[in-house]
N, C-alpha and C. Protein backbone atom coordinates (compact mmCIF):
# COMPACT_ATOMS: atom_id res chain seq x y z
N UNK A 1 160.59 -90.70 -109.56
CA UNK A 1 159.34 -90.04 -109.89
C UNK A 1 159.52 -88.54 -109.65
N UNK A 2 159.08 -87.65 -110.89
CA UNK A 2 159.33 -86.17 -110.72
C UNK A 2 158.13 -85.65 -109.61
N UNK A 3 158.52 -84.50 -109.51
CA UNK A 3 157.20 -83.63 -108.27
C UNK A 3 156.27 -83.02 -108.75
N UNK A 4 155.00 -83.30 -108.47
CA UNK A 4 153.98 -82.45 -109.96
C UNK A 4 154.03 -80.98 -108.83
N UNK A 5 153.77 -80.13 -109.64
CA UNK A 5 153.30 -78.95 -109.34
C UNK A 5 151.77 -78.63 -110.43
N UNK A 6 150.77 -77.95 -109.93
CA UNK A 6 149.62 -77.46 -110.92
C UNK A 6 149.91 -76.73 -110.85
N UNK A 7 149.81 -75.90 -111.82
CA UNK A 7 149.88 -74.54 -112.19
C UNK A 7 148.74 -73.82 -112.96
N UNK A 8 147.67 -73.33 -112.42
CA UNK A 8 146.38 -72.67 -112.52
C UNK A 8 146.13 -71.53 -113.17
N UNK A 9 146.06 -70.70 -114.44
CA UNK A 9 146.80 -69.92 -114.49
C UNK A 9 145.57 -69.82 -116.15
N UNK A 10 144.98 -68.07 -116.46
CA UNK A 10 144.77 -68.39 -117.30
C UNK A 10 144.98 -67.71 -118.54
N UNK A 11 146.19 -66.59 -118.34
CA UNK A 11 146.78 -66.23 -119.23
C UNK A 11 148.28 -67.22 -119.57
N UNK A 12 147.85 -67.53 -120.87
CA UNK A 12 148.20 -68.79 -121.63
C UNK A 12 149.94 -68.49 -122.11
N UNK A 13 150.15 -67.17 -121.86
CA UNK A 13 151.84 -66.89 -121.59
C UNK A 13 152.36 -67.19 -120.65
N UNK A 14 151.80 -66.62 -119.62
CA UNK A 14 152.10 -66.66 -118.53
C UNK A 14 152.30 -68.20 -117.75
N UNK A 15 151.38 -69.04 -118.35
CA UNK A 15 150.92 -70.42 -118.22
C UNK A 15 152.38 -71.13 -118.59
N UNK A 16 152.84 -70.89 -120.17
CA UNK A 16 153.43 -71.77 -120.95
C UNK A 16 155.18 -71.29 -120.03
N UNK A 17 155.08 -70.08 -119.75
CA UNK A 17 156.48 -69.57 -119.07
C UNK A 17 156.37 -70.46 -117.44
N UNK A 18 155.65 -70.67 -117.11
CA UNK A 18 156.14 -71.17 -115.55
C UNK A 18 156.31 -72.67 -116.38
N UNK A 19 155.33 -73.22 -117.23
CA UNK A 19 155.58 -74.55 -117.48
C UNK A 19 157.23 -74.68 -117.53
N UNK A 20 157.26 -73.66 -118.31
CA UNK A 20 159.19 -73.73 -118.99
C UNK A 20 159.96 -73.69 -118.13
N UNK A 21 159.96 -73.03 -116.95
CA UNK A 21 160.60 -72.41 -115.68
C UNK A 21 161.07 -74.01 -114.90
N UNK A 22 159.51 -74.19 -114.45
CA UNK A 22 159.53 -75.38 -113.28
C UNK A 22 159.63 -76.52 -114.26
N UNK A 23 159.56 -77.06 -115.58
CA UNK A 23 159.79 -78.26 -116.08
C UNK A 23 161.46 -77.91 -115.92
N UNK A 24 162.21 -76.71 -116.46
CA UNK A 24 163.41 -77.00 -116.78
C UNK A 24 164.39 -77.15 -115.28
N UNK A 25 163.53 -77.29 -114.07
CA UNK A 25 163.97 -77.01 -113.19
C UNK A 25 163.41 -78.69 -112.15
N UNK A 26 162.99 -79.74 -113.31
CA UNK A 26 162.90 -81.15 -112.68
C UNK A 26 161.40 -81.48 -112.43
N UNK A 27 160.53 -80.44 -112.37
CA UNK A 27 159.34 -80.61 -112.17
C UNK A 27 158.41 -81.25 -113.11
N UNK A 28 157.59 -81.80 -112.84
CA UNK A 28 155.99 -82.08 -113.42
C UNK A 28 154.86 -81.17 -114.02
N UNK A 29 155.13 -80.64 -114.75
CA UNK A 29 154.05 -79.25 -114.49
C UNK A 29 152.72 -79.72 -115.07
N UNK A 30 151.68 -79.87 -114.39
CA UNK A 30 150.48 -79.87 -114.77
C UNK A 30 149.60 -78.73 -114.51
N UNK A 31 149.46 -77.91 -116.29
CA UNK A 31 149.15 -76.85 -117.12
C UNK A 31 147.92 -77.32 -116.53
N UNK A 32 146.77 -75.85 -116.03
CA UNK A 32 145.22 -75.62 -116.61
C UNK A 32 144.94 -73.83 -116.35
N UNK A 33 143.86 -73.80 -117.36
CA UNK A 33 143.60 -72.61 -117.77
C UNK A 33 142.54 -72.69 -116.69
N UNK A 34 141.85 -73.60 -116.26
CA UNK A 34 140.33 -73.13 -114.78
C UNK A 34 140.56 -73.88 -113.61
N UNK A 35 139.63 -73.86 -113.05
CA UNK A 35 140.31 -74.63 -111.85
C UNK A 35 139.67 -76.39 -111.70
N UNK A 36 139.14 -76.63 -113.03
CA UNK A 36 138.33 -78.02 -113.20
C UNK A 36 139.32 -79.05 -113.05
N UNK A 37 140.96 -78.87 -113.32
CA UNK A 37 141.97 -79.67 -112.42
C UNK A 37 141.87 -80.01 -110.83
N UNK A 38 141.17 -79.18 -110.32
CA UNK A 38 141.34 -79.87 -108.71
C UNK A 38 140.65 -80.75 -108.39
N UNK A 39 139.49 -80.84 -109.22
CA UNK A 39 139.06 -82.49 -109.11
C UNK A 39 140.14 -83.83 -109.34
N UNK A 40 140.73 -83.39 -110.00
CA UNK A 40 141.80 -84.34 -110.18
C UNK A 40 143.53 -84.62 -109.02
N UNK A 41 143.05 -83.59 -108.05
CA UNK A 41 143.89 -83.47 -107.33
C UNK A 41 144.37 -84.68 -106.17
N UNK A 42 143.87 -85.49 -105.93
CA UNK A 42 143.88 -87.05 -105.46
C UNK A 42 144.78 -87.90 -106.45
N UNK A 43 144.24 -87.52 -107.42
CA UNK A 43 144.79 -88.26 -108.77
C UNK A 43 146.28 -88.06 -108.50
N UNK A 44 146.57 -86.68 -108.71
CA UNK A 44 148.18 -86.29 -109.21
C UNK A 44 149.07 -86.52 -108.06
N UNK A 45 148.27 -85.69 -106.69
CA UNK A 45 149.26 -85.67 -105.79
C UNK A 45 150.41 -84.71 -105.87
N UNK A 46 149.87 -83.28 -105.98
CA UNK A 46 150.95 -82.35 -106.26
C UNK A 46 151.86 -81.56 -105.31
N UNK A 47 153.11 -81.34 -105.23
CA UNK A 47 153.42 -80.97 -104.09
C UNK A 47 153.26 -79.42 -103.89
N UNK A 48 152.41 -79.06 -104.45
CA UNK A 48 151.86 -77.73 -104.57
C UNK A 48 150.84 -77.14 -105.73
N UNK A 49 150.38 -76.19 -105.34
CA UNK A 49 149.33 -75.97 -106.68
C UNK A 49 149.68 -74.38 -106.51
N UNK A 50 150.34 -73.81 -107.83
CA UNK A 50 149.87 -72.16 -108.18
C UNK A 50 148.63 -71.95 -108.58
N UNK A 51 148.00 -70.97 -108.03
CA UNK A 51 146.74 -70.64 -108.71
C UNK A 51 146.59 -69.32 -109.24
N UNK A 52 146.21 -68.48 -110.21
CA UNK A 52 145.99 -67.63 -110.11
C UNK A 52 144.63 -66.94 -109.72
N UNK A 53 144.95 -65.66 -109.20
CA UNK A 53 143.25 -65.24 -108.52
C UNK A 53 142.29 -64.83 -109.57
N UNK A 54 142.29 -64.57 -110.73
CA UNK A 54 141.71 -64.29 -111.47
C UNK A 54 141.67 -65.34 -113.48
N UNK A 55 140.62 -65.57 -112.58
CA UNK A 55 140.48 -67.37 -114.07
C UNK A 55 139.03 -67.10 -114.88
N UNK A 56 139.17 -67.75 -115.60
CA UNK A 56 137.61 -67.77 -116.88
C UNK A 56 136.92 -68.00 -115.81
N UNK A 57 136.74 -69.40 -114.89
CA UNK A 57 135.61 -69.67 -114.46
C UNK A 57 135.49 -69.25 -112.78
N UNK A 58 136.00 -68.58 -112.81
CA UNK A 58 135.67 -67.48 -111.24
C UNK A 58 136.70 -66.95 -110.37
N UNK A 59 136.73 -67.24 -109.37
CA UNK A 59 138.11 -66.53 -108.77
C UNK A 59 139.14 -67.21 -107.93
N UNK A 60 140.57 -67.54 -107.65
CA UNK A 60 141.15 -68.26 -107.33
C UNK A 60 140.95 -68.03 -105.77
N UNK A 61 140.84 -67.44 -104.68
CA UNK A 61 140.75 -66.98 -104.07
C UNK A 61 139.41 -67.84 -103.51
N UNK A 62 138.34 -67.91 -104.31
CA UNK A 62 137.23 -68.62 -104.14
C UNK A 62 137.57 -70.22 -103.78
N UNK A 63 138.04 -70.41 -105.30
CA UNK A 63 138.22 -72.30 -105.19
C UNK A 63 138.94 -72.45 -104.03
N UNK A 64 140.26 -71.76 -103.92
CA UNK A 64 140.78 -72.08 -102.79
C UNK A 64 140.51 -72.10 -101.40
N UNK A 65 139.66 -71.44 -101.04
CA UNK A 65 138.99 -71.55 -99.69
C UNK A 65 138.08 -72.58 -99.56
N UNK A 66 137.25 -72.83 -101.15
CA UNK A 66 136.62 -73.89 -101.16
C UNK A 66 137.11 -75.40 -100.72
N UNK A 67 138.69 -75.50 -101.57
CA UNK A 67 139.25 -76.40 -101.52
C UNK A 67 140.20 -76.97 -100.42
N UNK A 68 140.73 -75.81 -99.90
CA UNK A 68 141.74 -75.64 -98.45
C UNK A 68 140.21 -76.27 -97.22
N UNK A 69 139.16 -75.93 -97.47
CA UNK A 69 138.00 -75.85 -96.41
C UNK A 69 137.91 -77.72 -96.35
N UNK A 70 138.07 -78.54 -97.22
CA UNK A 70 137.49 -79.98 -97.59
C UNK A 70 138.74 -80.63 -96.84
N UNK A 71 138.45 -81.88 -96.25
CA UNK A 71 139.47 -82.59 -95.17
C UNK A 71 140.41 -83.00 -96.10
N UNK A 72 140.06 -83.62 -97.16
CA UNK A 72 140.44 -84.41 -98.40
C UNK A 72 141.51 -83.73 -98.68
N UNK A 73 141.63 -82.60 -98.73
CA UNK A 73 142.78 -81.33 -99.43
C UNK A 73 143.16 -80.39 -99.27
N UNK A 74 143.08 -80.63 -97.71
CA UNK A 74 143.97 -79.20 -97.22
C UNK A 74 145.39 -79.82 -96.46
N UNK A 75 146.11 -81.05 -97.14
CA UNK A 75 147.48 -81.18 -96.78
C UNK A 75 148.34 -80.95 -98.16
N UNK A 76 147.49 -80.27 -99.42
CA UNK A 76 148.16 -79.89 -100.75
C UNK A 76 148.04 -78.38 -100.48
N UNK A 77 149.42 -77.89 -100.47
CA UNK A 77 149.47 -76.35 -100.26
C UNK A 77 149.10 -75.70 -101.47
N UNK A 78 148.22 -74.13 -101.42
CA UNK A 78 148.20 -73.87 -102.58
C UNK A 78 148.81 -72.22 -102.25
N UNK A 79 149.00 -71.56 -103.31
CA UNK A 79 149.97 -70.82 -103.30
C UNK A 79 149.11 -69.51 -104.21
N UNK A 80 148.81 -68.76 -104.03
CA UNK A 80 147.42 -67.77 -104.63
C UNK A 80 148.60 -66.28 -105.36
N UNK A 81 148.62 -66.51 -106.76
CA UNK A 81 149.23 -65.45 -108.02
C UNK A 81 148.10 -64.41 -107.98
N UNK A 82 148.54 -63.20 -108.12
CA UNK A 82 147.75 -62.04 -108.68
C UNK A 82 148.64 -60.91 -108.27
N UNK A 83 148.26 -59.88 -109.07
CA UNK A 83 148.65 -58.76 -109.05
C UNK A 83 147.78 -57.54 -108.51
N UNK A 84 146.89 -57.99 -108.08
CA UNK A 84 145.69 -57.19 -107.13
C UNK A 84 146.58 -57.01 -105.84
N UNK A 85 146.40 -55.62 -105.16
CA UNK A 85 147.06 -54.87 -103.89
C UNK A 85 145.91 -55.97 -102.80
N UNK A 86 146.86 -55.88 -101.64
CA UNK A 86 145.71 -56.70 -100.15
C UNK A 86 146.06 -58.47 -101.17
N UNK A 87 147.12 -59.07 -101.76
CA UNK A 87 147.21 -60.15 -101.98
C UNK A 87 147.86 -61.16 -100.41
N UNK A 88 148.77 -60.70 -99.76
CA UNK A 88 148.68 -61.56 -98.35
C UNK A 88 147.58 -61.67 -97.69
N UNK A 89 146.66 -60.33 -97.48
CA UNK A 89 145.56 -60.47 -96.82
C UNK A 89 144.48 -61.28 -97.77
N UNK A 90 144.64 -61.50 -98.74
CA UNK A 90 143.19 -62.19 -99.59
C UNK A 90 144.06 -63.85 -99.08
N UNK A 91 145.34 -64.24 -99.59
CA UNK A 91 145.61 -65.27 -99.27
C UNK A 91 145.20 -66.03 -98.04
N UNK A 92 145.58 -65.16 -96.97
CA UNK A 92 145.27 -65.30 -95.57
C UNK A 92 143.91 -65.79 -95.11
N UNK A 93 143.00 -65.10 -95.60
CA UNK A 93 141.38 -65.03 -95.92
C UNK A 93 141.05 -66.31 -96.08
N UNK A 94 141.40 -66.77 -96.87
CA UNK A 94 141.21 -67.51 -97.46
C UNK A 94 141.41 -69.13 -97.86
N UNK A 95 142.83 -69.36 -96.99
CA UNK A 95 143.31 -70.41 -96.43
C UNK A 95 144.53 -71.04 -97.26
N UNK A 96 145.04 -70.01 -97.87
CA UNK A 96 146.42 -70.16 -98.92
C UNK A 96 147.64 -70.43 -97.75
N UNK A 97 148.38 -70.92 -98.19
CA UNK A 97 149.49 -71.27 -97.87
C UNK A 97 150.56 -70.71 -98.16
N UNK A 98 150.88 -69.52 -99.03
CA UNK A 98 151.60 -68.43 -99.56
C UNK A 98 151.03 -67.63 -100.28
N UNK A 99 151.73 -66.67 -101.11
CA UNK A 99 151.13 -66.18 -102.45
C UNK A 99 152.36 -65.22 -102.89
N UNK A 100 151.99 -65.31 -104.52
CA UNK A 100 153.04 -64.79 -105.31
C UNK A 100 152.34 -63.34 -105.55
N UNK A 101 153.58 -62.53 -105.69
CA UNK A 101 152.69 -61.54 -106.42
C UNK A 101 153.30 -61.39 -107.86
N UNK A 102 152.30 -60.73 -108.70
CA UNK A 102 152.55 -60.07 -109.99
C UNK A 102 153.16 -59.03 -110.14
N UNK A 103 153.88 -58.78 -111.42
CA UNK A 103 154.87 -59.57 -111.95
C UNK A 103 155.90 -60.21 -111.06
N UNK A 104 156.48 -61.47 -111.43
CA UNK A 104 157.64 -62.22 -110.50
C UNK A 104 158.65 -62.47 -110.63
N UNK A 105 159.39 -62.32 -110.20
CA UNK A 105 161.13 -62.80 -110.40
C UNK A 105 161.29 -64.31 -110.37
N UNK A 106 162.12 -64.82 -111.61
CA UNK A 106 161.73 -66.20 -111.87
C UNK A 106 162.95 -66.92 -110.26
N UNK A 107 163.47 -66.12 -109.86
CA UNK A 107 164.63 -66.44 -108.50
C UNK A 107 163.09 -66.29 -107.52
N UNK A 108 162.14 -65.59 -107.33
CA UNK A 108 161.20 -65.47 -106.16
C UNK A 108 160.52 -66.43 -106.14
N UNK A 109 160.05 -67.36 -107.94
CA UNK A 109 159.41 -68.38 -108.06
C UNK A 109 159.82 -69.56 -107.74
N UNK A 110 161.19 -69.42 -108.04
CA UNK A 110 161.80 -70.90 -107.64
C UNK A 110 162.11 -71.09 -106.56
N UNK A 111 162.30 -70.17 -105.55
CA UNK A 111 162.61 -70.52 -104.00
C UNK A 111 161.03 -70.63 -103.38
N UNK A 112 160.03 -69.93 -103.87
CA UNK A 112 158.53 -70.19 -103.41
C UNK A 112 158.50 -71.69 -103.71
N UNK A 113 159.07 -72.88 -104.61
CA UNK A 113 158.35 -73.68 -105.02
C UNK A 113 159.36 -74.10 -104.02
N UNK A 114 160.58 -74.39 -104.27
CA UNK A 114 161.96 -75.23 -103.12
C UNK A 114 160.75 -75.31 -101.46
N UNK A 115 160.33 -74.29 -101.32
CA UNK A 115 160.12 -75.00 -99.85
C UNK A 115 158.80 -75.51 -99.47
N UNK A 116 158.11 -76.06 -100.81
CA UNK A 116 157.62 -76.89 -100.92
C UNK A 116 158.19 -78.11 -101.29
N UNK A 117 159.46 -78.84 -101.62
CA UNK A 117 159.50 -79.59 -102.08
C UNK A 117 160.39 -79.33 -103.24
């Protein structure tokens, strides 16, 4: 059984390039443009979730504190993308478990995901 990763994300390049990255690299990638995937997060069982901080339907930064805050789902690490300055400190805030910054080195992405899994 492969390792899902979500990948949250809602510029749809940017989206389809990590798909390409982490599928060609053994992974699961389960693509969404909002964050209406984390309901489904029981379901998948991902060994991580990218999010980005800035989505159609509000802010990653948000869900994630929302979601890190619930007993149910704060043993799925999530990992908070953006290119906004103060990104460790928003992560931190917030109850992320890493964070990428913008733009990324596809070598920074793939060792961020390795130690998850």
């Amino acid at each position: 059984m492969s390792k899902k990763i979500i990948v949250i994300e809602d510029d749809q390049d940017i989206l389809d390039i990590m798909e390409y990255i982490l599928s060609d690299e053994g992974y699961e990638v389960l693509p969404s443009v909002d964050s209406r995937i984390l309901t489904e997060v029981n379901v998948h069982r991902p060994i991580l979730i990218l999010m980005d901080n800035r989505l159609n339907d509000g802010f990653g930064k948000d869900f994630c504190k929302k979601f890190k805050s619930d007993p149910g789902h704060s043993q799925f690490p999530v990992v908070l993308m953006s290119a906004n300055p103060g990104l460790e400190e928003m992560a931190l805030e917030n109850y992320a478990d890493g964070y990428l910054k913008k733009p990324f080195d596809i070598t920074e992405l793939l060792e961020l995901v390795k130690r998850y899994g």
